[in-house]
N, C-alpha and C. Protein backbone atom coordinates (compact mmCIF):
# COMPACT_ATOMS: atom_id res chain seq x y z
N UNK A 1 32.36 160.52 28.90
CA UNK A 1 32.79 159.29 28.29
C UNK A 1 31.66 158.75 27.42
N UNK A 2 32.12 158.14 26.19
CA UNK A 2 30.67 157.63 25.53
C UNK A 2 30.24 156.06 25.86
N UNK A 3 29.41 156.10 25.11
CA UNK A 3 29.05 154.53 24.93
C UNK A 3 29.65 153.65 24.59
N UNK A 4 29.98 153.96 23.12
CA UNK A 4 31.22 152.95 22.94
C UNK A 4 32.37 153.34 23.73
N UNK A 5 33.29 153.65 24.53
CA UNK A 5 33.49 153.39 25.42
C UNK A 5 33.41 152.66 26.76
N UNK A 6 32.26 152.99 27.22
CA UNK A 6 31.99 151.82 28.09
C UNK A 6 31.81 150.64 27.91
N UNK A 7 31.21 150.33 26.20
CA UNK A 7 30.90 149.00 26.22
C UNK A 7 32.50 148.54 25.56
N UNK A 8 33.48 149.44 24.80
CA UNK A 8 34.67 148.37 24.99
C UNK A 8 35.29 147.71 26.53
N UNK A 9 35.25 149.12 27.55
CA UNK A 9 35.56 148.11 28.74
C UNK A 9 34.99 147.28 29.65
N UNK A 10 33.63 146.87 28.90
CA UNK A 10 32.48 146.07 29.52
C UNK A 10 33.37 145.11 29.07
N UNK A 11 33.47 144.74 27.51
CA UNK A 11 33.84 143.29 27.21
C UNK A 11 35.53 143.39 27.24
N UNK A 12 36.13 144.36 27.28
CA UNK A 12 37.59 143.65 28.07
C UNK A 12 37.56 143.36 29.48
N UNK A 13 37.10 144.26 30.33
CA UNK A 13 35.98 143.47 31.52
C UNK A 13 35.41 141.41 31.33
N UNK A 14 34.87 142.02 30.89
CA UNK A 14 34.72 140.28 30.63
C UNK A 14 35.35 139.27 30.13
N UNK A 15 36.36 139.64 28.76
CA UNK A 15 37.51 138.78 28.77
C UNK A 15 38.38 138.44 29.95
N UNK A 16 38.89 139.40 30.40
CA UNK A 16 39.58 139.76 31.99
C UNK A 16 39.27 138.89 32.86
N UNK A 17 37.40 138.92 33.01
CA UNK A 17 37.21 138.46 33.74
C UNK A 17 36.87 136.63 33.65
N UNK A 18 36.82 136.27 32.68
CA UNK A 18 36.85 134.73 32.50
C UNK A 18 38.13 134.66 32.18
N UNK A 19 39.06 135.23 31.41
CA UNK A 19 40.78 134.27 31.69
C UNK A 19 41.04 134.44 33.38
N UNK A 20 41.08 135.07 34.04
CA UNK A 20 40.97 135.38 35.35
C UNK A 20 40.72 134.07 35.87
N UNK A 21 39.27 133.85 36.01
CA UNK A 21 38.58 132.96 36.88
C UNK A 21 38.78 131.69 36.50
N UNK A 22 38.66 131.56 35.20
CA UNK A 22 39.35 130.35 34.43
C UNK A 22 40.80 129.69 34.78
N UNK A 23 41.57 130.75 34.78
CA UNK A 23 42.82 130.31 35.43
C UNK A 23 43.09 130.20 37.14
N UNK A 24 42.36 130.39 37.58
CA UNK A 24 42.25 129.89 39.15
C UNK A 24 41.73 128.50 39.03
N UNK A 25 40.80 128.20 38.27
CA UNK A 25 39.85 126.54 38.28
C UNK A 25 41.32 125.91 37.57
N UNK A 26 42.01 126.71 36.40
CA UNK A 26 43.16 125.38 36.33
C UNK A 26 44.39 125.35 37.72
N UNK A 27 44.26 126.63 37.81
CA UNK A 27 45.42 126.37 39.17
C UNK A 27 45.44 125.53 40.20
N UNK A 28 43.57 125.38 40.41
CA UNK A 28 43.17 124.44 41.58
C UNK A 28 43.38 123.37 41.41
N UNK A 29 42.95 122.71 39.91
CA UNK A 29 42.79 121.30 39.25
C UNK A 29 44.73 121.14 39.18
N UNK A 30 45.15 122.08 39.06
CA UNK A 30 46.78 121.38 38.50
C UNK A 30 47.28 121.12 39.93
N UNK A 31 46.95 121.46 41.20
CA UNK A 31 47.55 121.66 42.79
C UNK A 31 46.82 120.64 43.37
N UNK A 32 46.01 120.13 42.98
CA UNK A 32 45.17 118.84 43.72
C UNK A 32 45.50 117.63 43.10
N UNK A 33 45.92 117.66 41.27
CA UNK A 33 46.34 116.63 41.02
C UNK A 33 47.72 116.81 40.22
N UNK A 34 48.29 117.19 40.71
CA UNK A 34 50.32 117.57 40.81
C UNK A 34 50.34 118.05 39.63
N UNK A 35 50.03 119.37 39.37
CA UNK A 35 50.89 119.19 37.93
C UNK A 35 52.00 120.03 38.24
N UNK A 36 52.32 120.87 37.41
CA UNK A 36 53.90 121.03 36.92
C UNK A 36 54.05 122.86 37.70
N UNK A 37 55.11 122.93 38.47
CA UNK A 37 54.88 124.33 39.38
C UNK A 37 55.35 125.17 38.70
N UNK A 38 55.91 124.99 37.17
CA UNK A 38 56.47 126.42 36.42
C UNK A 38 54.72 126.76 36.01
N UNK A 39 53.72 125.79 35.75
CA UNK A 39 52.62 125.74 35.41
C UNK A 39 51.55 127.04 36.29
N UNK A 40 51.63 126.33 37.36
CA UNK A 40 51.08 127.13 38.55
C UNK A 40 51.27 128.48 38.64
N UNK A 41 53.05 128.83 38.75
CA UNK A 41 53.56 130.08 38.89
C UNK A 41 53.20 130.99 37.73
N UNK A 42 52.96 130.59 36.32
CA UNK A 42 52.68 131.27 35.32
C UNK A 42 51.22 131.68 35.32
N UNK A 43 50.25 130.83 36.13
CA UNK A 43 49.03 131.00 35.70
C UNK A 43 48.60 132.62 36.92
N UNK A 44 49.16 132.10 38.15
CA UNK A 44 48.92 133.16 38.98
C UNK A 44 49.66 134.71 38.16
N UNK A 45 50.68 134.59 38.06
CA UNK A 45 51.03 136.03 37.64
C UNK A 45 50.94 135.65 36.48
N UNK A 46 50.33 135.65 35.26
CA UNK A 46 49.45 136.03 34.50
C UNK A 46 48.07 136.67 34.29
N UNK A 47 47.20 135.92 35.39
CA UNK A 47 46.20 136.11 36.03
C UNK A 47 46.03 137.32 36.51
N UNK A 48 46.96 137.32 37.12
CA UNK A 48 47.15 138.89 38.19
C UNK A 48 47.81 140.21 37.43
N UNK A 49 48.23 139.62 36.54
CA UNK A 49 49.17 141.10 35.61
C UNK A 49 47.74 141.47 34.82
N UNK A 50 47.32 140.74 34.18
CA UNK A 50 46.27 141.24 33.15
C UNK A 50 45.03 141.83 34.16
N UNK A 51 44.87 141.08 35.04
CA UNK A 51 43.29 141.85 35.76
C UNK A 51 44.38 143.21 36.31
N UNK A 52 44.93 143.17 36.74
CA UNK A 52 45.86 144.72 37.40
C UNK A 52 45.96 145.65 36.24
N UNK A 53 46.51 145.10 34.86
CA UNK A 53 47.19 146.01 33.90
C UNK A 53 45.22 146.65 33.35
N UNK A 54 43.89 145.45 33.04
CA UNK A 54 42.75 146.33 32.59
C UNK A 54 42.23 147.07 33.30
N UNK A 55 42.03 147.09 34.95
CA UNK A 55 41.65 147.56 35.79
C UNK A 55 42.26 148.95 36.47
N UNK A 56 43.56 148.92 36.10
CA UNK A 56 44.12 150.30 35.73
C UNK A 56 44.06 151.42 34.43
N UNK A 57 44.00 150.28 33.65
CA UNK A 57 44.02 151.20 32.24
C UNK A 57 42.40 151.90 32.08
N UNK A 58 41.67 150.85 32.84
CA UNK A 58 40.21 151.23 32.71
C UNK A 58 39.71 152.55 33.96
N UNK A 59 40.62 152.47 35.13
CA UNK A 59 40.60 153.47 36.07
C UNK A 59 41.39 154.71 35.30
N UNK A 60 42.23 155.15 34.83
CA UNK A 60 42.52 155.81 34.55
C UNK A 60 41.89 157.20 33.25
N UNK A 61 40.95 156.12 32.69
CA UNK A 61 39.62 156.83 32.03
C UNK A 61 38.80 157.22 32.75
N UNK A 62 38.47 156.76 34.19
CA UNK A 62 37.37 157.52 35.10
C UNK A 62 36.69 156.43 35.46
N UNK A 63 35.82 156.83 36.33
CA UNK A 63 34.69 155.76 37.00
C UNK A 63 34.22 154.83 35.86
N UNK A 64 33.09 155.82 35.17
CA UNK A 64 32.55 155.26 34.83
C UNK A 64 32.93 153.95 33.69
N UNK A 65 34.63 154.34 33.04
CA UNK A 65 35.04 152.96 32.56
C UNK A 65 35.32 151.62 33.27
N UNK A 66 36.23 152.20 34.87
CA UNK A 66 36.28 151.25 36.20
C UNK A 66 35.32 150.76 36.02
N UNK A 67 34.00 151.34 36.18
CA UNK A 67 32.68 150.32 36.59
C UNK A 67 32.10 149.65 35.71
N UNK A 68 32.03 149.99 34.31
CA UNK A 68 31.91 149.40 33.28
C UNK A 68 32.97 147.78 33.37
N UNK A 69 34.20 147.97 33.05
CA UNK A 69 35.28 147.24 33.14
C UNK A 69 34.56 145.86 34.95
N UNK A 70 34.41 146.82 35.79
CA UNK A 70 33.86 145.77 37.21
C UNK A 70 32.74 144.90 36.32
N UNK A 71 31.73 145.21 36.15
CA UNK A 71 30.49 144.42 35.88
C UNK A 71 30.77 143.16 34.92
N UNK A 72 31.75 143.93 33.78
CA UNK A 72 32.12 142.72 32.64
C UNK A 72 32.86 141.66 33.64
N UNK A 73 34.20 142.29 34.18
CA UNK A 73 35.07 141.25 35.46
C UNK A 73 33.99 140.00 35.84
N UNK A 74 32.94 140.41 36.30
CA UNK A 74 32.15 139.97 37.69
C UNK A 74 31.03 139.11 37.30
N UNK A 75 30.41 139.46 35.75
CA UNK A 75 29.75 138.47 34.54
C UNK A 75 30.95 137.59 33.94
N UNK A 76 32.34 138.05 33.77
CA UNK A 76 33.14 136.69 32.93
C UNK A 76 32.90 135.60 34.59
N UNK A 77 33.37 136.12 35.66
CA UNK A 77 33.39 135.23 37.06
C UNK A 77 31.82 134.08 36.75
N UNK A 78 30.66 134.97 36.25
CA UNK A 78 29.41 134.20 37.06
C UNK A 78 29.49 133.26 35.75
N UNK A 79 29.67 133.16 34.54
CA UNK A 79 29.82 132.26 33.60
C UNK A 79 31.09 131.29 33.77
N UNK A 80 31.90 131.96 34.06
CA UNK A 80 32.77 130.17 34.55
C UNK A 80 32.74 129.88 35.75
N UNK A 81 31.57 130.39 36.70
CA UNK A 81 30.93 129.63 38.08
C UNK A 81 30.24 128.67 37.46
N UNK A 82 29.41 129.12 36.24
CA UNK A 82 28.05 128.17 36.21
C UNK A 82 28.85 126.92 34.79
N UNK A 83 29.62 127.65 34.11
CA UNK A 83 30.26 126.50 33.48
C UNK A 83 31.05 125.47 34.09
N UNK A 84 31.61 125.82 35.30
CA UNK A 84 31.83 124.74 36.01
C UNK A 84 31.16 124.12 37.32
N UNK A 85 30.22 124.74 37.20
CA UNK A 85 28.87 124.09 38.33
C UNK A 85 28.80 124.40 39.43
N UNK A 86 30.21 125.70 39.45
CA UNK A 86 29.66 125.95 41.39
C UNK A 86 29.05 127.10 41.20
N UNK A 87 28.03 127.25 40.61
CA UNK A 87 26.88 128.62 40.61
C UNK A 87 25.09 127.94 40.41
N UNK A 88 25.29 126.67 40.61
CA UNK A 88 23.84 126.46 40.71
C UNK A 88 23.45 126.09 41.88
């Protein structure tokens, strides 16, 4: 596998991984202060189709895109920890 390779599924990895995490902080914020449950239901399976649909497409190239694709996931997570303050 090359380089460019890995580094495209580094940063779809990382897109992945901040709409991901991003959409759990609105799911929380919309369930604590009522919002709207077509809202909720869209954000979870959205959430969950796209990290399933890159994390397959990226397994299916081999490890080393999987793991490429993990690290970006797991850096979009630690930037909207610390953009929303529970990482300091």
């Amino acid at each position: 596998m090359s380089t460019l390779t890995s580094l495209l599924f580094l940063a779809l990895g990382f897109a992945a991984g901040l709409g991901h995490f991003w959409a759990i902080a609105r799911e929380a914020d919309d369930l604590v202060r009522g919002g709207p449950a077509w809202r909720l239901i869209l954000l979870r399976l959205g959430r969950l189709a796209v990290t399933i649909l890159v994390l397959v497409i990226a397994s299916l190239q081999g490890w080393p895109a999987l793991f490429a694709a993990t690290l970006g996931f797991m850096a979009g997570r630690q930037l909207v920890l610390y953009r929303l303050g529970g990482a300091r």
